[in-house]
N, C-alpha and C. Protein backbone atom coordinates (compact mmCIF):
# COMPACT_ATOMS: atom_id res chain seq x y z
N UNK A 1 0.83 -1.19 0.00
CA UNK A 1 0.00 0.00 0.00
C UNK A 1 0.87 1.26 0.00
N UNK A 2 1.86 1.36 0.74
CA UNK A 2 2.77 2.30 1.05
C UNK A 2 3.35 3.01 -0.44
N UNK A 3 3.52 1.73 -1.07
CA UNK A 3 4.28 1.89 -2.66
C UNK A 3 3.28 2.21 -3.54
N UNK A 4 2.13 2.40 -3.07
CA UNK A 4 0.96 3.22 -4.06
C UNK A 4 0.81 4.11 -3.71
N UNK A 5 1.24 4.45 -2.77
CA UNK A 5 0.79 6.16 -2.31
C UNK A 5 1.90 6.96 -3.02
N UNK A 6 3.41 6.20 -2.51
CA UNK A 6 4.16 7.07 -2.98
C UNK A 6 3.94 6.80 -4.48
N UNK A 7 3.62 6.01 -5.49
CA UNK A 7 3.84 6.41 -6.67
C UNK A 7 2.77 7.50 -6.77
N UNK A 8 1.43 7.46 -6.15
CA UNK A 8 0.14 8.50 -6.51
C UNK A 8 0.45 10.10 -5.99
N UNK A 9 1.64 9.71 -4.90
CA UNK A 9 1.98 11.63 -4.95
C UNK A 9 2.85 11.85 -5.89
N UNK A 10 3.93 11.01 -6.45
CA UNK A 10 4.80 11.21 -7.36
C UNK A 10 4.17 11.45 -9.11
N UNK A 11 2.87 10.95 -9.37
CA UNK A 11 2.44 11.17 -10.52
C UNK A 11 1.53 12.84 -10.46
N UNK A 12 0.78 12.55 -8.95
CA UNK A 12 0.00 14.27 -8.95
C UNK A 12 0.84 15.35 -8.52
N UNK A 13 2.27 15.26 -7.89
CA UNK A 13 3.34 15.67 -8.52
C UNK A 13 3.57 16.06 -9.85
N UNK A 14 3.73 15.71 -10.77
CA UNK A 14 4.33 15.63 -12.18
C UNK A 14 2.74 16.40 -12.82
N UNK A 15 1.58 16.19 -12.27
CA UNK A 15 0.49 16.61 -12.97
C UNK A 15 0.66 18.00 -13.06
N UNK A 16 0.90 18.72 -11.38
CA UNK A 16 1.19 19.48 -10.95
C UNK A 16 1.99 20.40 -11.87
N UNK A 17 3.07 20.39 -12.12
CA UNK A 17 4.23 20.61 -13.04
C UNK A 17 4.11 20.45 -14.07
N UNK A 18 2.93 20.34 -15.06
CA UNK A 18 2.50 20.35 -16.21
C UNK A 18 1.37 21.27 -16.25
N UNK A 19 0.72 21.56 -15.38
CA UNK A 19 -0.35 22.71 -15.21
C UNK A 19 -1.35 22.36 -14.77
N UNK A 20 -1.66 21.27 -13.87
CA UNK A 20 -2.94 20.68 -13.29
C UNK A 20 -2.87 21.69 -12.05
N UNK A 21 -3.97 22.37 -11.64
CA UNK A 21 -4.15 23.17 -10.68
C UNK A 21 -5.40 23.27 -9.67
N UNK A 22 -6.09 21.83 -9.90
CA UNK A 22 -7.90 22.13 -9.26
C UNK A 22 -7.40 21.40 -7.70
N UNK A 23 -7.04 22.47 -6.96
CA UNK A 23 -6.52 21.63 -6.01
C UNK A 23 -7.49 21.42 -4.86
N UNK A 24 -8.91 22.84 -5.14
CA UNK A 24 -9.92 21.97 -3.98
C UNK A 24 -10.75 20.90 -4.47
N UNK A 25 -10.58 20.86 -5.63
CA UNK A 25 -11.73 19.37 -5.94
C UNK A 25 -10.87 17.66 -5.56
N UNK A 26 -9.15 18.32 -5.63
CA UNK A 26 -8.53 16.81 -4.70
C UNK A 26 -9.10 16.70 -4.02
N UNK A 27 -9.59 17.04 -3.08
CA UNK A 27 -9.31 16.56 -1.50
C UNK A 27 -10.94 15.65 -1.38
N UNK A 28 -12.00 16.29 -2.14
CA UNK A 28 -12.78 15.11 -2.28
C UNK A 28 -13.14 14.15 -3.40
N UNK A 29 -11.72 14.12 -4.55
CA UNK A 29 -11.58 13.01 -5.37
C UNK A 29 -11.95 11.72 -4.51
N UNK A 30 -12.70 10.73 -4.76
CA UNK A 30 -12.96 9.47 -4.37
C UNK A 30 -11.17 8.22 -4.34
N UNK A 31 -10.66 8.84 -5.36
CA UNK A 31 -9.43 8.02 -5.86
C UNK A 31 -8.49 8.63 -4.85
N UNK A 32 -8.26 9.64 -4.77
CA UNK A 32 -7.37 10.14 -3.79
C UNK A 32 -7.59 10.05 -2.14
N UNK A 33 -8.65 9.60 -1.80
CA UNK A 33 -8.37 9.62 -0.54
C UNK A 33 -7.91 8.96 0.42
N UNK A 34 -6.69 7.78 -0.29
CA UNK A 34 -6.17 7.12 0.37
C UNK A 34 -4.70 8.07 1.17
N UNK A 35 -4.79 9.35 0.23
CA UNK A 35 -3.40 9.65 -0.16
C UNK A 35 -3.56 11.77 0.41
N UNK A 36 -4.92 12.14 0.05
CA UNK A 36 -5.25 13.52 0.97
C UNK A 36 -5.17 13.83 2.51
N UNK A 37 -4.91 12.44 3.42
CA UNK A 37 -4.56 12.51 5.03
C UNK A 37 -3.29 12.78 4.98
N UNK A 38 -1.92 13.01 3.96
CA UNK A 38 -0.30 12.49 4.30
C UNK A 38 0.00 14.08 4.63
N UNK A 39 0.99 14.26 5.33
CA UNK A 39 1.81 15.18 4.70
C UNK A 39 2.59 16.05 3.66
N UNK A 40 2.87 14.71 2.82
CA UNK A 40 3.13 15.16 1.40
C UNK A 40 2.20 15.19 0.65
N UNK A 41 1.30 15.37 0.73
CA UNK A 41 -0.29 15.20 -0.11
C UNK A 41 -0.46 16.76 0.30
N UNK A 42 -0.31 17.21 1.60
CA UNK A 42 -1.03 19.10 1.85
C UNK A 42 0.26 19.73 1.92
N UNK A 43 1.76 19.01 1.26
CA UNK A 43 2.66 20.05 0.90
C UNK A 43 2.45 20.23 -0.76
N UNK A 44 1.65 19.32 -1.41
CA UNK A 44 1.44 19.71 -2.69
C UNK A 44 0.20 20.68 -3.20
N UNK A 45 -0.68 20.43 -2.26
CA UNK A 45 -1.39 21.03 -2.29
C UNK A 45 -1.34 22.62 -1.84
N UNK A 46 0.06 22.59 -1.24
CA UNK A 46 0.56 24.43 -1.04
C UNK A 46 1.52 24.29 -2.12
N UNK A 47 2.09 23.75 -2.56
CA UNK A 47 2.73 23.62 -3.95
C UNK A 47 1.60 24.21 -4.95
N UNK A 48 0.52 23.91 -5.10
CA UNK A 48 -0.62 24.68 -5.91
C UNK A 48 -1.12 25.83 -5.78
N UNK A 49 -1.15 26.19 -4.65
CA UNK A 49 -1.55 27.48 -3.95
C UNK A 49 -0.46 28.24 -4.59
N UNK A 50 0.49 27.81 -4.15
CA UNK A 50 1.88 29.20 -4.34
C UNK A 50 1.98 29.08 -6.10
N UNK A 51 1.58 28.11 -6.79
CA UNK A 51 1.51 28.44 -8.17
C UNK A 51 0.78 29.01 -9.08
N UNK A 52 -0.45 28.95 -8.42
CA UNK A 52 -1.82 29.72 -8.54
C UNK A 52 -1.51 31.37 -8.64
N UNK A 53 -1.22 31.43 -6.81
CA UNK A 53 -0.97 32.79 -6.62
C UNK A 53 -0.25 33.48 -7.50
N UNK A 54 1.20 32.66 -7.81
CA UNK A 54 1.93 33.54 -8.56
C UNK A 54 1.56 33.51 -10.07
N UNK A 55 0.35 33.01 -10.77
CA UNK A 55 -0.46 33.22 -11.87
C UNK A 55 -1.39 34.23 -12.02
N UNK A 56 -1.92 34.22 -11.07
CA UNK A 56 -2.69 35.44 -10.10
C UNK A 56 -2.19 36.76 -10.66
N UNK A 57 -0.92 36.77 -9.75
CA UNK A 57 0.08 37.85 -9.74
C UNK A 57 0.56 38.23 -11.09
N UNK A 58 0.50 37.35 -11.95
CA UNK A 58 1.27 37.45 -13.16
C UNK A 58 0.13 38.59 -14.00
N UNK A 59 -1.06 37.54 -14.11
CA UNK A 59 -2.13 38.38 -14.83
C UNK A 59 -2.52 39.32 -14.09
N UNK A 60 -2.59 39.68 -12.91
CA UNK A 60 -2.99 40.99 -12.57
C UNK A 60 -1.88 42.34 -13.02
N UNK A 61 -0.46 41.55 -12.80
CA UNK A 61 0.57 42.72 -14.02
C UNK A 61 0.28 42.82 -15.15
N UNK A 62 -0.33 42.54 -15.90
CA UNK A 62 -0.59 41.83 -17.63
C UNK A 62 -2.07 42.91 -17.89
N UNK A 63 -2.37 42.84 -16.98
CA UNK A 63 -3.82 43.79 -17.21
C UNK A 63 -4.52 44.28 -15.88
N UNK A 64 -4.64 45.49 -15.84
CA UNK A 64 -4.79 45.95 -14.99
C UNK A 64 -6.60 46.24 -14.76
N UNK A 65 -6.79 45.79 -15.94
CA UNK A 65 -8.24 45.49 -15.98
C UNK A 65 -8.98 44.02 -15.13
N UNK A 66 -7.72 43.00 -14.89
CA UNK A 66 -8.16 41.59 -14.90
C UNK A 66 -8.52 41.57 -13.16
N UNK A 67 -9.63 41.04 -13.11
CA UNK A 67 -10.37 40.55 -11.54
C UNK A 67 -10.09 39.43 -10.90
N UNK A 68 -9.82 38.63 -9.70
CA UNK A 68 -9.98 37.62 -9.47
C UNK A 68 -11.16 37.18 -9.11
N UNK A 69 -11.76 36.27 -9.33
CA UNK A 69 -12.66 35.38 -8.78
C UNK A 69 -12.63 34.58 -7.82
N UNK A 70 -13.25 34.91 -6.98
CA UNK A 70 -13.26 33.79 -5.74
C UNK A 70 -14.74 33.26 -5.48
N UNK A 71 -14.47 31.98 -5.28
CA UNK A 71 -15.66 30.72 -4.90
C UNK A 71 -15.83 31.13 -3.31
């Protein structure tokens, strides 16, 4: 079991780093919740946050017209 978790943070890892970013709908993926209790599961999930933000940040320099949306 141990060796499925780590491969399942190591692939949503790599998702991560390709531009996967829906990081509140992880936590109640059905597939993931063997793997949303770890530690390294809510350091990736601030791994998303801080990539977000600084997308955020990017387009709000880019146009000074652009809003964020919040849920």
């Amino acid at each position: 079991m141990r060796l499925k978790k780590e491969k399942s943070l190591k692939w949503l890892n790599e998702a991560i780093d390709r531009g996967y970013t829906e990081y509140k709908e992880m936590s109640v993926y059905p597939y993931l919740e063997n793997i949303n209790v770890t530690v390294e599961f809510k350091r990736i999930v601030e791994k998303m946050k801080i990539k977000i933000d600084s997308m955020k940040t990017a387009a709000m320099e880019l146009n000074s017209n652009f809003e964020i949306c919040e849920e």
